[in-house]
Protein backbone atom coordinates (compact mmCIF):
# COMPACT_ATOMS: atom_id res chain seq x y z
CA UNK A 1 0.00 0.00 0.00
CA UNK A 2 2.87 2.18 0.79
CA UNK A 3 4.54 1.94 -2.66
CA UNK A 4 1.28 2.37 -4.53
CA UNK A 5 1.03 6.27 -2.58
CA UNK A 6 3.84 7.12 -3.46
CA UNK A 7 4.09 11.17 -3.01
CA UNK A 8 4.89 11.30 -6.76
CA UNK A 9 1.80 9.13 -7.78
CA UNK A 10 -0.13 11.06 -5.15
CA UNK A 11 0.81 14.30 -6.88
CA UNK A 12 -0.43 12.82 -9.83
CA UNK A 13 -3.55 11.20 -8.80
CA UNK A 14 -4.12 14.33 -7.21
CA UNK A 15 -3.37 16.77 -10.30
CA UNK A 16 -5.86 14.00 -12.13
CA UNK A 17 -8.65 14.56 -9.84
CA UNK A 18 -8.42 18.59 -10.08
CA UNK A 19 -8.49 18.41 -13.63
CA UNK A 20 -11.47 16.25 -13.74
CA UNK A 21 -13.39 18.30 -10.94
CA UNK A 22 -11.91 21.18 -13.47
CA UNK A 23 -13.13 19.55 -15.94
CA UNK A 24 -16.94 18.81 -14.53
CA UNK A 25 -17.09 22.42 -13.59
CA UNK A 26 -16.31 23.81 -17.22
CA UNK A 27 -18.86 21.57 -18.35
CA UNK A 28 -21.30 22.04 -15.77
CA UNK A 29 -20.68 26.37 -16.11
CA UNK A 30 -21.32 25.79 -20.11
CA UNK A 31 -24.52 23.46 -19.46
CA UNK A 32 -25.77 26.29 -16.94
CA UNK A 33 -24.78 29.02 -19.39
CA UNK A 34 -26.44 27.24 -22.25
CA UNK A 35 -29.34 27.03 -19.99
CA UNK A 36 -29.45 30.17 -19.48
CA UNK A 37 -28.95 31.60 -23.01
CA UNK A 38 -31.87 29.23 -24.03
CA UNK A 39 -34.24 30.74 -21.14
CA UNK A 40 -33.32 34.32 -22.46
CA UNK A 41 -34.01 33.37 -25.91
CA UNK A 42 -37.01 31.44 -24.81
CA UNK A 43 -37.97 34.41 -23.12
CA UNK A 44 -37.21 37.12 -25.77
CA UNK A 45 -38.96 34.79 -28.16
CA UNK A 46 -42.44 34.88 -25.70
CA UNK A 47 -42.03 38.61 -25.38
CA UNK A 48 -41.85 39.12 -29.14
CA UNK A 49 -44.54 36.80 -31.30
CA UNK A 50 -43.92 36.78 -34.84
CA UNK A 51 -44.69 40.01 -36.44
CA UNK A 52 -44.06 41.76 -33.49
CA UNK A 53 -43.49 44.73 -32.28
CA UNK A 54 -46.12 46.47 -34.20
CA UNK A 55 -46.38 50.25 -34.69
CA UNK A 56 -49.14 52.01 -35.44
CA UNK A 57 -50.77 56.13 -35.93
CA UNK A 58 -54.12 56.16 -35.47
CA UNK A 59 -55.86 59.72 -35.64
CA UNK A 60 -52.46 61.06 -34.73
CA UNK A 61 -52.01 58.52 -31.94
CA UNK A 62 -48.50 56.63 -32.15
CA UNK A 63 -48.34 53.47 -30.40
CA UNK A 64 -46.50 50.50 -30.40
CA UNK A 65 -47.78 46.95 -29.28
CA UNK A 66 -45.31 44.34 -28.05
CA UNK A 67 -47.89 41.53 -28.30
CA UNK A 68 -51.56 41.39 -29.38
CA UNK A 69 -54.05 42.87 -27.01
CA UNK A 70 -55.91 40.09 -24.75
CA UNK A 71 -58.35 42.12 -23.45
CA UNK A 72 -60.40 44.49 -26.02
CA UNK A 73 -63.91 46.27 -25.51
CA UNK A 74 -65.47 47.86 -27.97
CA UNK A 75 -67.76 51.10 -28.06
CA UNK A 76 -70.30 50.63 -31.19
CA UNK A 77 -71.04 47.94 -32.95
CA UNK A 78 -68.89 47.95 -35.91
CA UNK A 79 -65.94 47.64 -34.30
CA UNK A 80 -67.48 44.80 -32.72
CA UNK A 81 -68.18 43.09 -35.39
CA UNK A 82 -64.98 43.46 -37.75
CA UNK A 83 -63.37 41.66 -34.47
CA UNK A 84 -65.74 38.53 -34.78
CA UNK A 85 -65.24 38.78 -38.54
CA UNK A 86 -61.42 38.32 -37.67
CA UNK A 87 -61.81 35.50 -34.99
CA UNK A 88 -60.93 37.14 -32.60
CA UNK A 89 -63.85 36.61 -29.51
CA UNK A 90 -61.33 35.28 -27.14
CA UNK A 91 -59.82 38.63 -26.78
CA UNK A 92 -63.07 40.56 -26.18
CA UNK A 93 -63.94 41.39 -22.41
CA UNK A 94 -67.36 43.90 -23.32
CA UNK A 95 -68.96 45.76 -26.22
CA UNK A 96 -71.50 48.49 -26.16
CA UNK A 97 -74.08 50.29 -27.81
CA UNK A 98 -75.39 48.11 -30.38
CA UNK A 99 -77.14 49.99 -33.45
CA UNK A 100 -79.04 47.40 -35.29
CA UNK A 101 -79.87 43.76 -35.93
CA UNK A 102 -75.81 41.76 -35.62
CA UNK A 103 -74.85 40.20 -38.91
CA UNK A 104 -76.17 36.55 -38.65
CA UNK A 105 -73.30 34.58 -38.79
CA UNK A 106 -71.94 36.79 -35.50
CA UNK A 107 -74.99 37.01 -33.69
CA UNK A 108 -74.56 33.78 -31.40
CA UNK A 109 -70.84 35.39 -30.62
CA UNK A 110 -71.61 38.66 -29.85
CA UNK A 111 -74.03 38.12 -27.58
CA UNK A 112 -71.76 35.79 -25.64
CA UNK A 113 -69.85 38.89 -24.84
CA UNK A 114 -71.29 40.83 -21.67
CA UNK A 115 -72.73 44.06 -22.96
CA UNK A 116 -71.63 47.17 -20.71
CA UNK A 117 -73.90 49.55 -21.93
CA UNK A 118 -77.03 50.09 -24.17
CA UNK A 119 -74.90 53.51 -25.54
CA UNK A 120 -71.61 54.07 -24.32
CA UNK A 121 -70.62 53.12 -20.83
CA UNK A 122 -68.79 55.49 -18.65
CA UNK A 123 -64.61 55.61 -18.39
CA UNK A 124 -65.67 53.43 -14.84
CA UNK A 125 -67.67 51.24 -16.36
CA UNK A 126 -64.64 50.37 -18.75
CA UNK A 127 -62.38 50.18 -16.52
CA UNK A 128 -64.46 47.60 -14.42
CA UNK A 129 -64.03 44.86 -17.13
CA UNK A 130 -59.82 45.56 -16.88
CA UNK A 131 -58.96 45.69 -20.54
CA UNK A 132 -55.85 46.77 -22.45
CA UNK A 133 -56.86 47.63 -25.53
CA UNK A 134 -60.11 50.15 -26.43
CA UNK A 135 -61.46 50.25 -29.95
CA UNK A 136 -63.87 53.31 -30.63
CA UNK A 137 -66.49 53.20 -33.75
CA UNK A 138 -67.50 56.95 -33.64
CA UNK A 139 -65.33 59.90 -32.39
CA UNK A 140 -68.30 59.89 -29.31
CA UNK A 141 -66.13 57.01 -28.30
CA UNK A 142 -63.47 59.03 -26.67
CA UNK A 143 -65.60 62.10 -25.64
CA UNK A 144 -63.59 64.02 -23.55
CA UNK A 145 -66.36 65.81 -21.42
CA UNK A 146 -67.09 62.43 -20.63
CA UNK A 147 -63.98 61.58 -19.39
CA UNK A 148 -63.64 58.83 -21.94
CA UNK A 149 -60.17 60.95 -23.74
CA UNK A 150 -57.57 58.69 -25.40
CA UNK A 151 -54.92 60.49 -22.82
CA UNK A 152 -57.32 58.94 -19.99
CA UNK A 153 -57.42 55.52 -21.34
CA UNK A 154 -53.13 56.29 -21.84
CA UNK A 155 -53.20 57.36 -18.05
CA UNK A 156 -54.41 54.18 -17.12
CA UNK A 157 -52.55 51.80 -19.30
CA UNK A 158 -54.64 51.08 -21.86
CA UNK A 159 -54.47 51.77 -25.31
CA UNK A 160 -56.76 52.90 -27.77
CA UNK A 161 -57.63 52.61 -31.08
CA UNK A 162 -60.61 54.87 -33.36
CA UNK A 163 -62.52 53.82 -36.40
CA UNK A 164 -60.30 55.63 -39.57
CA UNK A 165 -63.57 57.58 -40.80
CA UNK A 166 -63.66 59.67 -37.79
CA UNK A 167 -59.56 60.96 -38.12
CA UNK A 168 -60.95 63.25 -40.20
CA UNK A 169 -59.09 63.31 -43.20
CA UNK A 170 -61.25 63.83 -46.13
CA UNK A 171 -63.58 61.61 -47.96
CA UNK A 172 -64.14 58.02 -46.53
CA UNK A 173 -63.59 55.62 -49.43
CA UNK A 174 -64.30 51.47 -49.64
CA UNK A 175 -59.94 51.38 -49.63
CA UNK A 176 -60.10 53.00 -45.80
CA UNK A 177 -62.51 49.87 -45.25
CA UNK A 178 -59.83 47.40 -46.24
CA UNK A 179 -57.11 49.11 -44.71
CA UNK A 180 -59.00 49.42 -41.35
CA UNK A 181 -59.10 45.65 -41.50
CA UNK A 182 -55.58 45.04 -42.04
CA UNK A 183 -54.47 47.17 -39.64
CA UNK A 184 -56.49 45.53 -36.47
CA UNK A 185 -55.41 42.09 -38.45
CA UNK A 186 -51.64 43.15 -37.70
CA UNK A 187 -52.51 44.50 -34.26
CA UNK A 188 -53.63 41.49 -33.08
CA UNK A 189 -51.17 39.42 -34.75
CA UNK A 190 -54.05 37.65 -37.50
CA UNK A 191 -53.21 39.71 -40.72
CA UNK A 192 -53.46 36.21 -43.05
CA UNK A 193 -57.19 36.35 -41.93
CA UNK A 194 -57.54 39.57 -42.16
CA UNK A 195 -55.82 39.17 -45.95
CA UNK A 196 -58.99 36.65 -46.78
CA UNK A 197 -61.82 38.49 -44.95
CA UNK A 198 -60.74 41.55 -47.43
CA UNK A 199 -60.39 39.42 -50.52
CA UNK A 200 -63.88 37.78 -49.65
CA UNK A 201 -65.57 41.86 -49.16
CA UNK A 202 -63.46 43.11 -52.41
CA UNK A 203 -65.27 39.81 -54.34
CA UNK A 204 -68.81 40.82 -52.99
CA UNK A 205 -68.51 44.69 -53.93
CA UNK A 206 -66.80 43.52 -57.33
CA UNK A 207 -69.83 41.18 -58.14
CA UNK A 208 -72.42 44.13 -57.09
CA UNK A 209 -70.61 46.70 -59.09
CA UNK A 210 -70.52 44.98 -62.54
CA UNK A 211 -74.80 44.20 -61.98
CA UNK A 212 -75.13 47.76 -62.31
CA UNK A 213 -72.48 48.90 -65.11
CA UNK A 214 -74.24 51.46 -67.00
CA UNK A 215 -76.93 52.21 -65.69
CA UNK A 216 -78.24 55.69 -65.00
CA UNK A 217 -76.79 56.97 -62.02
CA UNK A 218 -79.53 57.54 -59.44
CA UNK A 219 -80.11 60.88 -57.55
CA UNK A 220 -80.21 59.51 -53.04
CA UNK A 221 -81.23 61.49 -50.48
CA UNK A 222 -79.96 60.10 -47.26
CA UNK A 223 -82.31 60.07 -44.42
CA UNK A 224 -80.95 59.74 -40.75
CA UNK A 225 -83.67 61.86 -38.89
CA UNK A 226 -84.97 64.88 -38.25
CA UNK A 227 -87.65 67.00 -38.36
CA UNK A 228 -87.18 70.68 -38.43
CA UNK A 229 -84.33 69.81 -40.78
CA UNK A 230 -83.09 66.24 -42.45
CA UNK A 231 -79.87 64.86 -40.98
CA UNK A 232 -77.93 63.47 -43.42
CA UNK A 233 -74.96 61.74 -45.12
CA UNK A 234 -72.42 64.36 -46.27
CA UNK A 235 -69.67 63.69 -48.51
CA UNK A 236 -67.08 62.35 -46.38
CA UNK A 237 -68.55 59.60 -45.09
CA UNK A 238 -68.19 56.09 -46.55
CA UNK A 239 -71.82 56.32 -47.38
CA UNK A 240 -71.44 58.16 -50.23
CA UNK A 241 -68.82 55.80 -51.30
CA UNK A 242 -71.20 52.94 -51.11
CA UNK A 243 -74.11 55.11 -52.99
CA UNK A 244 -71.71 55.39 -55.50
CA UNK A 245 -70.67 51.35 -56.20
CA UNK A 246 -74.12 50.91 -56.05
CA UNK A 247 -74.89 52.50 -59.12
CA UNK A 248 -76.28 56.09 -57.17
CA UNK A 249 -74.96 59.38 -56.73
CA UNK A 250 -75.53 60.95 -53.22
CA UNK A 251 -77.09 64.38 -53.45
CA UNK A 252 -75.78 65.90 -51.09
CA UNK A 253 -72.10 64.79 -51.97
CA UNK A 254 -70.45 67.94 -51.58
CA UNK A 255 -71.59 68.49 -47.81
CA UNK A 256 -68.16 68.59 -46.59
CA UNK A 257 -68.79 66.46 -43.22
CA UNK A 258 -69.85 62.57 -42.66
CA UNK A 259 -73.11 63.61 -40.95
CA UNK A 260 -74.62 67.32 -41.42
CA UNK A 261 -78.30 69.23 -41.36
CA UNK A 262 -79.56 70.29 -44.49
CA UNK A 263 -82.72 72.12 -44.91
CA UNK A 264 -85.72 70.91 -46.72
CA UNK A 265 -85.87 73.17 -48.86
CA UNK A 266 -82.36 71.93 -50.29
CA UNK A 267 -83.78 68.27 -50.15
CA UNK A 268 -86.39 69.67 -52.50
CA UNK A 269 -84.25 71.73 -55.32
CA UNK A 270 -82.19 68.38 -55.55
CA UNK A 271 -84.77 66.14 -56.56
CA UNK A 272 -83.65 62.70 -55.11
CA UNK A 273 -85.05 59.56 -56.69
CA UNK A 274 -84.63 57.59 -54.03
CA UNK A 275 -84.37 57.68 -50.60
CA UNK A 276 -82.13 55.76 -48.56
CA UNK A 277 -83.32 55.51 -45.03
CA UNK A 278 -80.63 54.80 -42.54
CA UNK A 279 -82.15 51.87 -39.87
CA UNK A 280 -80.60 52.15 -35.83
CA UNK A 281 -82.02 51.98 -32.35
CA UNK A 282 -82.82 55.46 -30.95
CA UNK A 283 -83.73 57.20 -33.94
CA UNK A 284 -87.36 55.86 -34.55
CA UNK A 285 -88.27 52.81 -36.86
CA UNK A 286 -88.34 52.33 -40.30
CA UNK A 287 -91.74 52.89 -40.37
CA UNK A 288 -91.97 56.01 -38.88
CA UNK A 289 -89.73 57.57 -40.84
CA UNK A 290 -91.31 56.79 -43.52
CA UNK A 291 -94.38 58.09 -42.63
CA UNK A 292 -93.10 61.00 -41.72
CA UNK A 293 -91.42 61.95 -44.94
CA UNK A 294 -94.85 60.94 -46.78
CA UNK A 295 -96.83 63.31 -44.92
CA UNK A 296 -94.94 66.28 -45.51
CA UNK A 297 -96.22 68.39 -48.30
CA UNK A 298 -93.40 70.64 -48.83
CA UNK A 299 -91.72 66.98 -50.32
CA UNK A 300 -94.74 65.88 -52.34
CA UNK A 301 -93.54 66.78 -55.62
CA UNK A 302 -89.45 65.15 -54.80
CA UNK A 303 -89.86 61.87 -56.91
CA UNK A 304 -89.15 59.61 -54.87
CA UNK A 305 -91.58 61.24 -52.03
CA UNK A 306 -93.75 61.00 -55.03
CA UNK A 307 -93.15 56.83 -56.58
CA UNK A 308 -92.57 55.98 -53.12
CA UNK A 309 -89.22 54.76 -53.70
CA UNK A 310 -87.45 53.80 -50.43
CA UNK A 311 -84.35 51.48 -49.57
CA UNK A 312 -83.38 50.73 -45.74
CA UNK A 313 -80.30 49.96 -44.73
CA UNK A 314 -78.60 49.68 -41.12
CA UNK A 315 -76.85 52.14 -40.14
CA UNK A 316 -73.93 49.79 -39.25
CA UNK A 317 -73.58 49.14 -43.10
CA UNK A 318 -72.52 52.70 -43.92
CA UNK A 319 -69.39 52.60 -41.96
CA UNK A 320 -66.19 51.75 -42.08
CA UNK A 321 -66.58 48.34 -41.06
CA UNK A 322 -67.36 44.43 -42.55
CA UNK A 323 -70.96 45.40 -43.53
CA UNK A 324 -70.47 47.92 -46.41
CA UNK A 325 -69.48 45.51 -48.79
CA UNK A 326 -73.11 43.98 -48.13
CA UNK A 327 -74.44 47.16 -48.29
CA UNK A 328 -72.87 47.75 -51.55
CA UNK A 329 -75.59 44.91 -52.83
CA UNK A 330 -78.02 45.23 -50.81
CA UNK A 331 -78.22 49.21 -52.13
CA UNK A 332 -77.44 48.61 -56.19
CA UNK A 333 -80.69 45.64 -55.87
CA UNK A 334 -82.89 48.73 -54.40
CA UNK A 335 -81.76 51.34 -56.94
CA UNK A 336 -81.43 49.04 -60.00
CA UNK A 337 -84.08 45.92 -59.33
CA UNK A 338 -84.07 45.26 -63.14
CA UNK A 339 -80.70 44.27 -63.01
CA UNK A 340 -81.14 41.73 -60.67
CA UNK A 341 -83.86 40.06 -62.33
């Protein structure tokens, strides 16, 4: 035993064991490094999904998302309803202020999502159902005597985002439509679906449009409400846009506004062939509308007061939003029937 520890061998043995326990650390200290690089990438990779970060200027409103919003409501029902369009009713925590009847094939969704308020709820009321991400239909959205600013939402963490057609930057066309879509598609990280849901509106507006190549271009009147004077579309609104794919021509095109009075008198001297009566909660029925108009002599010689020539559509389908490409058909079938047939 005594020759076999010798103090040379023991040296050796010795100098042996301290490189292998040198050895076991280097390898250990790279396995914990690699470790560790992987959980930084694994965790850069979680912070950043593909496509990510996203920047976008909204009405003058720069902001940047790191990751899709999780939690969204939405104030009107448009906005509500491009966001089922896009698949996307896992992320939505509240909607309010529906306007008409939901599109069919999103009914049974959208009314699985709580409803805050019958118009729109208060900045509390929003901030009960804790979401991250606020998407506004009309500028009414973000009142500020309301205390419903985009700097309040800001304040409080939560971003915002407002339907295009109420920045305010001229005339509202079918394009702003499309690009609305693509732009929530790539804020919440779905813009191959939002790709398809465009092609499949551009197809349905394309199919509408060639029914009525041709034809005689047909004086509307667009009738909101109104008594003492007649709310109507104006010129940069998408409704005119629409009128105008549908084979129309909006009368009061060169109202430069997307809602404005007009007198009667005006509503008179332009001699509308048809009127398109805009359909919403709050603002009367269909019916009565109707029979207001009717009874009003002052209109009794405007031709379509006089052949009775109405169409209806829902509010909803004038805006920037999924439902003006059905409104698109819905309109040219009113103003040209005979093409159609």
């Amino acid at each position: 035993m005594s020759q076999l520890f010798t103090p040379a061998r023991t040296r050796g043995f010795l100098r042996a064991t301290a490189a292998a326990v040198a050895l076991s650390s280097v390898l250990l200290t790279a396995a914990c490094g690699a470790s560790d690089d992987g959980d930084r990438d694994a965790k850069a990779t979680a912070a950043a999904p593909a496509g990510f970060p996203v920047s976008v200027d909204n009405c003058g409103v720069k902001t940047t998302y790191d990751e899709p919003p999780s939690r969204v409501v939405t104030i009107h029902q448009h906005p509500a309803e491009l966001m089922l369009a896009l698949g996307l009713k896992d992320r939505m925590v509240g909607t309010a202020f529906p306007d008409s009847a939901v599109l069919p094939e999103l009914k049974k969704d959208y009314e699985a999502i709580p409803e805050l308020a019958e118009r729109e709820p208060s900045f509390e009321k929003i901030l009960d159902a804790e979401p991250d991400f606020v998407y506004g239909g009309y500028g009414s959205a973000f009142a500020e005597k309301e205390g419903r600013s985009r700097k309040a939402f800001a304040d409080a963490g939560i971003d915002t985002y407002l339907n295009r057609e109420y920045c305010g930057k001229g005339q509202v066309t079918m394009k702003d439509t499309y690009d609305e879509i693509r732009t929530i598609g790539e804020i919440f990280g779905v813009p191959e679906r939002a790709d398809k849901l465009v092609t499949d509106l551009q197809g349905r507006v394309a199919q509408a449009t060639a029914e009525v190549e041709g034809e005689h271009e047909v004086p509307v009147f667009v009738y909101d409400s109104g008594d003492k004077s007649a709310f109507t579309a104006g010129g940069k609104g998408l409704g005119t846009e629409v009128i105008r794919l549908a084979g129309g021509k909006n009368v009061f095109a060169d109202l430069d506004e997307v809602f404005g009075d007009v007198s009667w008198e005006q509503v008179v001297e332009r001699k509308p062939e048809v009127i398109a009566i805009y359909d919403y909660a709050g603002a009367g029925s269909v019916e009565e509308k109707k029979k207001f108009l009717l009874s009003q002599t002052a209109l009794a010689d405007v031709p379509a007061i006089r052949n009775k020539r109405f169409v209806v559509l829902p509010l909803t389908a004038t805006l920037v939003g999924i439902r003006s490409a059905y409104a698109v058909d819905d309109l040219a079938r009113g103003l040209h029937p005979e093409s159609f047939q």
